[in-house]
PDB file of N, CA and C in Angstrom:
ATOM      1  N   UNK A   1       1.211 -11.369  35.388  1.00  0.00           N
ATOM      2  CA  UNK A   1       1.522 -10.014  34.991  1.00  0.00           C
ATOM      3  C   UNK A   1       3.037  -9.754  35.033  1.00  0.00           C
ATOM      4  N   UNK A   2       3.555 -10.229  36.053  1.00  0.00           N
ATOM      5  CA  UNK A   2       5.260 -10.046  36.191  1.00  0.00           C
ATOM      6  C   UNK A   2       6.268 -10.555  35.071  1.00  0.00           C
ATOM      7  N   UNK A   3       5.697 -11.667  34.165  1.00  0.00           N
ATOM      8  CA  UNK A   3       6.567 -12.145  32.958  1.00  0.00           C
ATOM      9  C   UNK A   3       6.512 -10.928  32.358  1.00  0.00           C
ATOM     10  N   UNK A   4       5.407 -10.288  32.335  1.00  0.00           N
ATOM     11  CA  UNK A   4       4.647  -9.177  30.846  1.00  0.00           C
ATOM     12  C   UNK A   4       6.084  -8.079  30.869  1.00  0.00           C
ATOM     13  N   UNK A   5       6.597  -8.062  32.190  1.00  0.00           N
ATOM     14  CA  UNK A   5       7.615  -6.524  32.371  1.00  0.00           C
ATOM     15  C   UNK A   5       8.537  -6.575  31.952  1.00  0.00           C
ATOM     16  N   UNK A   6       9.160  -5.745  31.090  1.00  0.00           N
ATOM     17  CA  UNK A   6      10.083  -6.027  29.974  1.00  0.00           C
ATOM     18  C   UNK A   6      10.291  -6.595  28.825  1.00  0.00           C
ATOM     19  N   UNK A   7       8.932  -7.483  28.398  1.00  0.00           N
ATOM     20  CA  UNK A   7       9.047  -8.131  27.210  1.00  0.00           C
ATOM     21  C   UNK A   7       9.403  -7.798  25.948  1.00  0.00           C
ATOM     22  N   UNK A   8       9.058  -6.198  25.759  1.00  0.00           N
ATOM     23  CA  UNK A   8       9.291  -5.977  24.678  1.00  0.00           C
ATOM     24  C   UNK A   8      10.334  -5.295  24.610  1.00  0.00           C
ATOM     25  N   UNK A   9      11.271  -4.810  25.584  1.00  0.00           N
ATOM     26  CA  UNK A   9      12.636  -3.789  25.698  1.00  0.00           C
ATOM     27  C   UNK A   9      13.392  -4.183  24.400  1.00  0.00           C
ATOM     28  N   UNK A  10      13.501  -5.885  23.979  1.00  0.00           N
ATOM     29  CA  UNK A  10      14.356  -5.575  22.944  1.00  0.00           C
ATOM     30  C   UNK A  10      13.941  -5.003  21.637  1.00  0.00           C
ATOM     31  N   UNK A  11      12.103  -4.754  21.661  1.00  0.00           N
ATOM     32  CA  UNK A  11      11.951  -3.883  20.313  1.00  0.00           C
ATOM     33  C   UNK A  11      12.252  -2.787  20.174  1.00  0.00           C
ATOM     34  N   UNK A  12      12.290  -1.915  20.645  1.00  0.00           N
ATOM     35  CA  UNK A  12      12.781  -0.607  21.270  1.00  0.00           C
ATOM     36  C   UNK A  12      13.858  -0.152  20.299  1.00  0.00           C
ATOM     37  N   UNK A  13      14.076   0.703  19.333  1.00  0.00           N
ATOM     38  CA  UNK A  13      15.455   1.397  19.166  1.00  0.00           C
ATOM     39  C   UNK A  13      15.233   2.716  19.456  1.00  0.00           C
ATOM     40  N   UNK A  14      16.875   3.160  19.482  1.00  0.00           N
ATOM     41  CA  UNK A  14      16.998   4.582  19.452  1.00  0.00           C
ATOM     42  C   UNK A  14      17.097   5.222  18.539  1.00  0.00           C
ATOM     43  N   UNK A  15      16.300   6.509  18.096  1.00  0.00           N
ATOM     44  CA  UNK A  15      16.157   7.150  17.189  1.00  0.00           C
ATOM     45  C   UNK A  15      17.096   7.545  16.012  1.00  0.00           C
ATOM     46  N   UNK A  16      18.258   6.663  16.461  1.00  0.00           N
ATOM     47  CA  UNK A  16      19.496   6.864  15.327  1.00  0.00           C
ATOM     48  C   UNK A  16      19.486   5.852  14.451  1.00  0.00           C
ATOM     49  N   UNK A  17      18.783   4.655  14.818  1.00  0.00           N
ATOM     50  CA  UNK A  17      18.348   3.313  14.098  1.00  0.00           C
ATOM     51  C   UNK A  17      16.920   3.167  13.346  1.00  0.00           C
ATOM     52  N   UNK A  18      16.208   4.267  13.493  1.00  0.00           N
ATOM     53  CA  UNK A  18      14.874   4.515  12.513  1.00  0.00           C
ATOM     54  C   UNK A  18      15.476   4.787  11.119  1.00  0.00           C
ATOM     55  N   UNK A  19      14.244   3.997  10.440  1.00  0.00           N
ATOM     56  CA  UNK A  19      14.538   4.140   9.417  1.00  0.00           C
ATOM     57  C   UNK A  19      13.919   5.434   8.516  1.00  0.00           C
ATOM     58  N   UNK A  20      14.906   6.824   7.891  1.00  0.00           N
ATOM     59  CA  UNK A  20      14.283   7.769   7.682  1.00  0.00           C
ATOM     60  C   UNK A  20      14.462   7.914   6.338  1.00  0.00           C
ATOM     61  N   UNK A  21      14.804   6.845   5.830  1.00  0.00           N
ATOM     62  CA  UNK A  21      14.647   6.790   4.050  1.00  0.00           C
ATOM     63  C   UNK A  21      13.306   6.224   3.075  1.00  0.00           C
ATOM     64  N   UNK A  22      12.102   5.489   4.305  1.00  0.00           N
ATOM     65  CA  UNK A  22      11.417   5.084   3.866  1.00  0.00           C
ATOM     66  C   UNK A  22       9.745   6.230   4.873  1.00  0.00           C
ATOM     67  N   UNK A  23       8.774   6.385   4.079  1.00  0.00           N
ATOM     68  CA  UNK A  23       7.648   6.653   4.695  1.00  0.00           C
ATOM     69  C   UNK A  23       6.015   5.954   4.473  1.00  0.00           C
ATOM     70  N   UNK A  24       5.519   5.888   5.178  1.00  0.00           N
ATOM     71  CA  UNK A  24       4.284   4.350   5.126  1.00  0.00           C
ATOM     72  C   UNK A  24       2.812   5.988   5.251  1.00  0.00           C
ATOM     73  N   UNK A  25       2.436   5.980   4.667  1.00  0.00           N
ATOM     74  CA  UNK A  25       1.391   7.189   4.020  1.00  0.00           C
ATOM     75  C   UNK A  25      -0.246   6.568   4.729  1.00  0.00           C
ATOM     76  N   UNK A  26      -0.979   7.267   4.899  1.00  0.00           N
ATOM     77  CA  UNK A  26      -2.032   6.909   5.463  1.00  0.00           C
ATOM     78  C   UNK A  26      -2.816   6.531   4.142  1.00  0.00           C
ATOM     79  N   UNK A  27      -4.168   5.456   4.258  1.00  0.00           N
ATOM     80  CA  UNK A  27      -4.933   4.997   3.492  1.00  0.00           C
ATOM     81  C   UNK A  27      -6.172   5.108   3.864  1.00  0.00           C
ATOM     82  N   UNK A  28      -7.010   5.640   3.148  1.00  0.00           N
ATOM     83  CA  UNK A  28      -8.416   6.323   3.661  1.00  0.00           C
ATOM     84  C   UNK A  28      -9.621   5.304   3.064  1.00  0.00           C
ATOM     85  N   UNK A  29     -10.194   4.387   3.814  1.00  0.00           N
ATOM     86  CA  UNK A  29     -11.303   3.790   3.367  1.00  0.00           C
ATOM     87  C   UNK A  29     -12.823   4.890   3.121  1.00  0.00           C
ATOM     88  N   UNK A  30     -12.677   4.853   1.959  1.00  0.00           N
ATOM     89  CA  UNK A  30     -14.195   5.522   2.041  1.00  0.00           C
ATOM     90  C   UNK A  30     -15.236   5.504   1.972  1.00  0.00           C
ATOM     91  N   UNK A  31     -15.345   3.835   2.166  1.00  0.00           N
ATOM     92  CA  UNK A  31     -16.784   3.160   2.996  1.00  0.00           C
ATOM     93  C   UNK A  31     -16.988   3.294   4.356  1.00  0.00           C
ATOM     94  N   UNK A  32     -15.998   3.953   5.055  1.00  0.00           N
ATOM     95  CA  UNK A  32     -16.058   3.304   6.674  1.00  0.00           C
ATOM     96  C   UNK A  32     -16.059   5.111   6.958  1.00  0.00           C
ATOM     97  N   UNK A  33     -15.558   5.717   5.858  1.00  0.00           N
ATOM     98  CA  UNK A  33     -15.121   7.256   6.566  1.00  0.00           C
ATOM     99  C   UNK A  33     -16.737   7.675   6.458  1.00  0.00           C
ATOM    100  N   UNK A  34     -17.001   8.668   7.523  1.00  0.00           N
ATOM    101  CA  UNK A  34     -18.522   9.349   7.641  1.00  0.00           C
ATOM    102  C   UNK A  34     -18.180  10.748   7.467  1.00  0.00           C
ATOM    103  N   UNK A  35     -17.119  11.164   7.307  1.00  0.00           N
ATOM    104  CA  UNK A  35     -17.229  12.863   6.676  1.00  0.00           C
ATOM    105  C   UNK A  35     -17.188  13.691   8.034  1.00  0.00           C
ATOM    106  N   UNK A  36     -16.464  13.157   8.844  1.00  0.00           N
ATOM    107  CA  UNK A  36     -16.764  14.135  10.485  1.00  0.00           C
ATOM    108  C   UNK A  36     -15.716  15.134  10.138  1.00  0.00           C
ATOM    109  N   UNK A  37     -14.373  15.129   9.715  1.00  0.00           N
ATOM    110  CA  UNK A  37     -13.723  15.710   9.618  1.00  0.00           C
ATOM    111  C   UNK A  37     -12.157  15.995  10.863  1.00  0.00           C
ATOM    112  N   UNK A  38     -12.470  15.239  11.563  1.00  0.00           N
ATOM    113  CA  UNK A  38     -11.238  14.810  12.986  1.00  0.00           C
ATOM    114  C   UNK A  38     -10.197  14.923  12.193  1.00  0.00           C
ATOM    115  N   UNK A  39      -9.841  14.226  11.047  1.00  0.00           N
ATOM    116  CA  UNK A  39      -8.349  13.855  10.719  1.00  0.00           C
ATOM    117  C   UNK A  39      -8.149  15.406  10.432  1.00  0.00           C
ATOM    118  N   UNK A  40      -8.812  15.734   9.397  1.00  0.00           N
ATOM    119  CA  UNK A  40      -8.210  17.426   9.000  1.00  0.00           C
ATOM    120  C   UNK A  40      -8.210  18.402  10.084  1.00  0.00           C
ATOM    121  N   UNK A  41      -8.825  18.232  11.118  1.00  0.00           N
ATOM    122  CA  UNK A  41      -8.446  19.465  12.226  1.00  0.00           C
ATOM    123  C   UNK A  41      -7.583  19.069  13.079  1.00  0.00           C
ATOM    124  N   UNK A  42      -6.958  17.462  13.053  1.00  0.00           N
ATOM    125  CA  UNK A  42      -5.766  17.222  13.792  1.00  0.00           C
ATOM    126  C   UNK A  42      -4.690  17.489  12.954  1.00  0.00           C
ATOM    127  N   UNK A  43      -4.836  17.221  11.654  1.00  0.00           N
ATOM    128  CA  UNK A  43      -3.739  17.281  11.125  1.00  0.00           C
ATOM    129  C   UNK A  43      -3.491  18.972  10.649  1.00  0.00           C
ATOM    130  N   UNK A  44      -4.153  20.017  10.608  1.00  0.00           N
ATOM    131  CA  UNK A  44      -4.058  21.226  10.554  1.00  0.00           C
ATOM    132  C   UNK A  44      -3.870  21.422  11.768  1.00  0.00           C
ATOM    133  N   UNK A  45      -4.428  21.707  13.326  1.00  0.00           N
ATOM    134  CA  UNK A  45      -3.595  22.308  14.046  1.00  0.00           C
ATOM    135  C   UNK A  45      -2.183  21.479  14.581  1.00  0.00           C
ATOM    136  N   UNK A  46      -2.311  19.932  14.671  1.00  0.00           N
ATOM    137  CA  UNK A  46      -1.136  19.557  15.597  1.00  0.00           C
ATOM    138  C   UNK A  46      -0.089  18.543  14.532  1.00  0.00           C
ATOM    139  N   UNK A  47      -0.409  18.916  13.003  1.00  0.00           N
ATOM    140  CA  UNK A  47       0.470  17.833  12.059  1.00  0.00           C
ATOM    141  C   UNK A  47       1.044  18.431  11.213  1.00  0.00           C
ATOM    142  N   UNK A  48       1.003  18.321   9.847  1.00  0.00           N
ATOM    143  CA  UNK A  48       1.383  18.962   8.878  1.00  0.00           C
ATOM    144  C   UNK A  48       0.531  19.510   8.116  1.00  0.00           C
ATOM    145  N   UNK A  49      -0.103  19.811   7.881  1.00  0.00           N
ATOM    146  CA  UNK A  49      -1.581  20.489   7.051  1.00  0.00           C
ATOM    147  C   UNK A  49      -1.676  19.879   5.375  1.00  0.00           C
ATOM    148  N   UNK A  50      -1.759  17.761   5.635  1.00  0.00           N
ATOM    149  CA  UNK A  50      -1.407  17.787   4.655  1.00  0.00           C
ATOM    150  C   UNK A  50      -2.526  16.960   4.401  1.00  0.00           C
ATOM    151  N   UNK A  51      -3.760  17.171   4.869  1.00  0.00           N
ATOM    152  CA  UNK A  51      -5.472  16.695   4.228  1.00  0.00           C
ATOM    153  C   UNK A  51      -6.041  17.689   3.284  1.00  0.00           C
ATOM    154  N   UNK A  52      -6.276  17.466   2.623  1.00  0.00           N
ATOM    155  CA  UNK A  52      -7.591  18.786   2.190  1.00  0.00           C
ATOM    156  C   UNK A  52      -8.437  17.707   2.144  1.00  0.00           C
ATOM    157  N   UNK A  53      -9.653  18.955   2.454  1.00  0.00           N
ATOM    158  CA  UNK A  53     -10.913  18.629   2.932  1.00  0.00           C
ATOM    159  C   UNK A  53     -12.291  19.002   2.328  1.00  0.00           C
ATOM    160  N   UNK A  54     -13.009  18.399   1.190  1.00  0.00           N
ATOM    161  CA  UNK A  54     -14.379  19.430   0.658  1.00  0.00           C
ATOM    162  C   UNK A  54     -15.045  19.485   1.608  1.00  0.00           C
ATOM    163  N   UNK A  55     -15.275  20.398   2.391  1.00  0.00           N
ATOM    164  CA  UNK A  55     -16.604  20.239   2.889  1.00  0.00           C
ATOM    165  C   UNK A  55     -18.047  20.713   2.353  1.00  0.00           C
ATOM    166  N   UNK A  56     -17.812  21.006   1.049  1.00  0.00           N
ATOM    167  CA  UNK A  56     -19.121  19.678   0.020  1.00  0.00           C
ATOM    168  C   UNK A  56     -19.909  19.061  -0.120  1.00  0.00           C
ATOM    169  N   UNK A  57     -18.507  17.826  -0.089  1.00  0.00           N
ATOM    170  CA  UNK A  57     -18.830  16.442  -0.637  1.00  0.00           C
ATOM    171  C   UNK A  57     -18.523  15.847   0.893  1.00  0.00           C
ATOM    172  N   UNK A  58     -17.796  16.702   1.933  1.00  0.00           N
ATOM    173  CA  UNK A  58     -17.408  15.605   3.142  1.00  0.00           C
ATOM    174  C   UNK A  58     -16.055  14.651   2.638  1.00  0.00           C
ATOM    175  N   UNK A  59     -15.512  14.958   1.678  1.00  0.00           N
ATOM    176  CA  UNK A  59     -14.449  13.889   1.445  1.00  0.00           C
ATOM    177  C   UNK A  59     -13.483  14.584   1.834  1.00  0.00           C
ATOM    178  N   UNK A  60     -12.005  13.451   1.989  1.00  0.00           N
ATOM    179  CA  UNK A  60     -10.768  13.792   2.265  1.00  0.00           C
ATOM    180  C   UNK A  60     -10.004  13.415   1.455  1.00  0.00           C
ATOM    181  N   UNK A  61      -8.648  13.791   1.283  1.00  0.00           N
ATOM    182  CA  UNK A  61      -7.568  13.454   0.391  1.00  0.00           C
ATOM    183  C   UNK A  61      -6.442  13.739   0.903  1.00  0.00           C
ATOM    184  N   UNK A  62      -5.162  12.442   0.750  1.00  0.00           N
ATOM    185  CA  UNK A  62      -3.903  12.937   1.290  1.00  0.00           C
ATOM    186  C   UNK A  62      -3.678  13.600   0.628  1.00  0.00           C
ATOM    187  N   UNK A  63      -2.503  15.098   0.930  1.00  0.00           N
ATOM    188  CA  UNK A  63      -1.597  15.337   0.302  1.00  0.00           C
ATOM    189  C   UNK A  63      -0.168  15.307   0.574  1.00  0.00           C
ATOM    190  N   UNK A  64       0.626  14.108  -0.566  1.00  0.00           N
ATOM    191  CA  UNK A  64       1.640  13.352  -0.398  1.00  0.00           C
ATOM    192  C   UNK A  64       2.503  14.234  -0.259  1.00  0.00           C
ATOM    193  N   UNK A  65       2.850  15.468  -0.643  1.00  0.00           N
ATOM    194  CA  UNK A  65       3.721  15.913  -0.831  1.00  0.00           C
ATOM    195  C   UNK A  65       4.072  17.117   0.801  1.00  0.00           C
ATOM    196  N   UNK A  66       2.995  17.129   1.603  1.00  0.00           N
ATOM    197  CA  UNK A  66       2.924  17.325   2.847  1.00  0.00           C
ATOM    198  C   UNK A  66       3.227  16.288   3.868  1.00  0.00           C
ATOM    199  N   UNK A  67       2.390  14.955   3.689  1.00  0.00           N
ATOM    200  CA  UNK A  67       2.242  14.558   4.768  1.00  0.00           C
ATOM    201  C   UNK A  67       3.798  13.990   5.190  1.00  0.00           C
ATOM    202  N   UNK A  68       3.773  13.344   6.140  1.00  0.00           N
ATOM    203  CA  UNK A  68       5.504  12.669   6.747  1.00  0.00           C
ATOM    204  C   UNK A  68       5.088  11.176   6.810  1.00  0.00           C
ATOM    205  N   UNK A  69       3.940  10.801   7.582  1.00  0.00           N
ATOM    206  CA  UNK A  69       3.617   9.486   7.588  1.00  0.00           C
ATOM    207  C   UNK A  69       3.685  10.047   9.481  1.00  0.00           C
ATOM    208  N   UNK A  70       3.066  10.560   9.931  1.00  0.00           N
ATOM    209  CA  UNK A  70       2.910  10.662  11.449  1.00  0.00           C
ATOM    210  C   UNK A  70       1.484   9.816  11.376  1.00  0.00           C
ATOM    211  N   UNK A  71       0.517   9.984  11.434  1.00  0.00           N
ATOM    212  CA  UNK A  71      -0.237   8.824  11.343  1.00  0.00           C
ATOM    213  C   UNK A  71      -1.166   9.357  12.599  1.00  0.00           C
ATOM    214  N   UNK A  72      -1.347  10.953  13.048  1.00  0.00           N
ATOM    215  CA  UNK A  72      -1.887  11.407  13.630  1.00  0.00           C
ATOM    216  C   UNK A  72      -3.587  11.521  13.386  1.00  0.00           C
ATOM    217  N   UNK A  73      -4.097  11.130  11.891  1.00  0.00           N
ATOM    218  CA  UNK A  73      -5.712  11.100  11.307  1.00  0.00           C
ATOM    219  C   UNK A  73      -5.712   9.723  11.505  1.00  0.00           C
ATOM    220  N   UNK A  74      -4.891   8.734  12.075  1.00  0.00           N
ATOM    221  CA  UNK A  74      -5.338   7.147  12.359  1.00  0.00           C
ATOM    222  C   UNK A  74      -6.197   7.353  13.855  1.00  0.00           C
ATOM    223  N   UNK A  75      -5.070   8.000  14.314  1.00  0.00           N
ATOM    224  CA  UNK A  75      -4.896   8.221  15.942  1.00  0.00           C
ATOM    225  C   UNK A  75      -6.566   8.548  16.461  1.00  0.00           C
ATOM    226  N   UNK A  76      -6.864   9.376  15.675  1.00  0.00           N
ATOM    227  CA  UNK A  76      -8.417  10.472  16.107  1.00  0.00           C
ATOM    228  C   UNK A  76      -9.591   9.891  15.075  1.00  0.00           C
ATOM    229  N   UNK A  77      -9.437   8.868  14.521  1.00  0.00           N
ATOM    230  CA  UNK A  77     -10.674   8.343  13.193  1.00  0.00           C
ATOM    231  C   UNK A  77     -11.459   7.523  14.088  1.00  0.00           C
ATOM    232  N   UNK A  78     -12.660   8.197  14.112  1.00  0.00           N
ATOM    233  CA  UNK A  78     -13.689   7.466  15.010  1.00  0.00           C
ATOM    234  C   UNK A  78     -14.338   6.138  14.320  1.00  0.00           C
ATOM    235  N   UNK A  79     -13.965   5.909  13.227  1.00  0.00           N
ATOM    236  CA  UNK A  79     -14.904   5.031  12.730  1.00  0.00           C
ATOM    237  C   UNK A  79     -13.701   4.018  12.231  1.00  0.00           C
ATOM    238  N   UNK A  80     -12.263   4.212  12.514  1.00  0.00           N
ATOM    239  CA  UNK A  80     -11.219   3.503  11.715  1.00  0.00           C
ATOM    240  C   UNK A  80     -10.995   3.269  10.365  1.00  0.00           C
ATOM    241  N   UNK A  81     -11.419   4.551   9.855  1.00  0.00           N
ATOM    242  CA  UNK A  81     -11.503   4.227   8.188  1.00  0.00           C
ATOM    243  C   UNK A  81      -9.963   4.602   7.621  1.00  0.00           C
ATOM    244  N   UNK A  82      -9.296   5.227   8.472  1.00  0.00           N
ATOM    245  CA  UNK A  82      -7.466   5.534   7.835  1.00  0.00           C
ATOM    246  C   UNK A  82      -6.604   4.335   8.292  1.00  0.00           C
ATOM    247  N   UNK A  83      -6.186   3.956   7.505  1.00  0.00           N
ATOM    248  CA  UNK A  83      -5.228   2.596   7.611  1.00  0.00           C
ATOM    249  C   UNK A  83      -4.013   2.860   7.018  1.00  0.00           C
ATOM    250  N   UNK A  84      -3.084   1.750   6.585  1.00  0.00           N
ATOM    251  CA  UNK A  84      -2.032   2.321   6.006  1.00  0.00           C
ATOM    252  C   UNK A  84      -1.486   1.535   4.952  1.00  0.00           C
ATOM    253  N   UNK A  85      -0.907   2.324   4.188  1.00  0.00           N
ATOM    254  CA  UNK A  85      -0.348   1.910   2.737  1.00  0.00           C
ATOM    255  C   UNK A  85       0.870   1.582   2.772  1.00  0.00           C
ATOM    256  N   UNK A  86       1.391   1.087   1.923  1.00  0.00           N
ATOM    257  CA  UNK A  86       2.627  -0.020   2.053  1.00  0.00           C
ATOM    258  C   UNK A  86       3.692   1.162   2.073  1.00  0.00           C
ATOM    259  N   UNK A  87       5.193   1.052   2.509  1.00  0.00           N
ATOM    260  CA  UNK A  87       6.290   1.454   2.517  1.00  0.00           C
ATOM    261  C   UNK A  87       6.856   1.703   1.498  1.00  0.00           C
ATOM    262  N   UNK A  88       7.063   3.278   1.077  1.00  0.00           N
ATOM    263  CA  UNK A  88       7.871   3.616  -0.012  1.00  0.00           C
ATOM    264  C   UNK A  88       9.261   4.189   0.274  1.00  0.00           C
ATOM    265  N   UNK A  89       9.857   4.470  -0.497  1.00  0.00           N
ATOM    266  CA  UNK A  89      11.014   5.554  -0.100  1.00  0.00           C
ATOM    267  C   UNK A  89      10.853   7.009  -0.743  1.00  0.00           C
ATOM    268  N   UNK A  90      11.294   7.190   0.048  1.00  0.00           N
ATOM    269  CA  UNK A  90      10.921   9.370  -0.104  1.00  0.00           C
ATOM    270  C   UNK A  90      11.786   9.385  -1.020  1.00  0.00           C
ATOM    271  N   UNK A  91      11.154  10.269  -1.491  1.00  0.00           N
ATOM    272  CA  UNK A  91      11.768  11.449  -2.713  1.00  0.00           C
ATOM    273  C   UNK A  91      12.465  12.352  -2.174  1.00  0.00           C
ATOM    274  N   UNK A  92      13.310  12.689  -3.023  1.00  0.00           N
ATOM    275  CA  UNK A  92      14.141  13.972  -2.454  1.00  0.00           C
ATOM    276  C   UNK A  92      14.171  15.372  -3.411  1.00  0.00           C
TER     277      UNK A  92
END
């Protein structure tokens, strides 16, 4: 256990070395998603309010032009159906 401490310190940067020209967007499998709805009530009260949600059909949809790429509907997906899509660069 004692090698394990510190191993990763040199991945680590400080927030002046992130990269904020590029954003990595969530990807919604919708074989694996069951329609519970977790991502849209995390991402409406504690994200950006950038899911809409039928509750319908039970489906979800990003909306790109909200989201940041916080990755807070990965965080709470009980079934792991939000993954992620490759690295773009933001629009301005």
């Amino acid at each position: 256990m004692q090698q394990l401490v510190g191993e990763q310190l040199p991945k680590f940067l400080n927030p002046d070395h992130l990269d904020r020209e590029t954003i990595v967007f969530p990807k919604i499998d919708r074989e694996r998603c069951n329609g519970c709805g977790r991502c849209y009530v995390s991402c409406m009260d504690g994200g950006h309010q950038a899911i809409a949600f039928d509750t319908a059909t039970r489906q979800l949809r990003i909306v790109g032009t909200k989201c940041v790429g916080c990755h807070l509907c990965r965080l709470v997906c009980p079934t792991g159906a939000i993954g992620v899509s490759k690295r773009i660069n933001k629009t301005r």
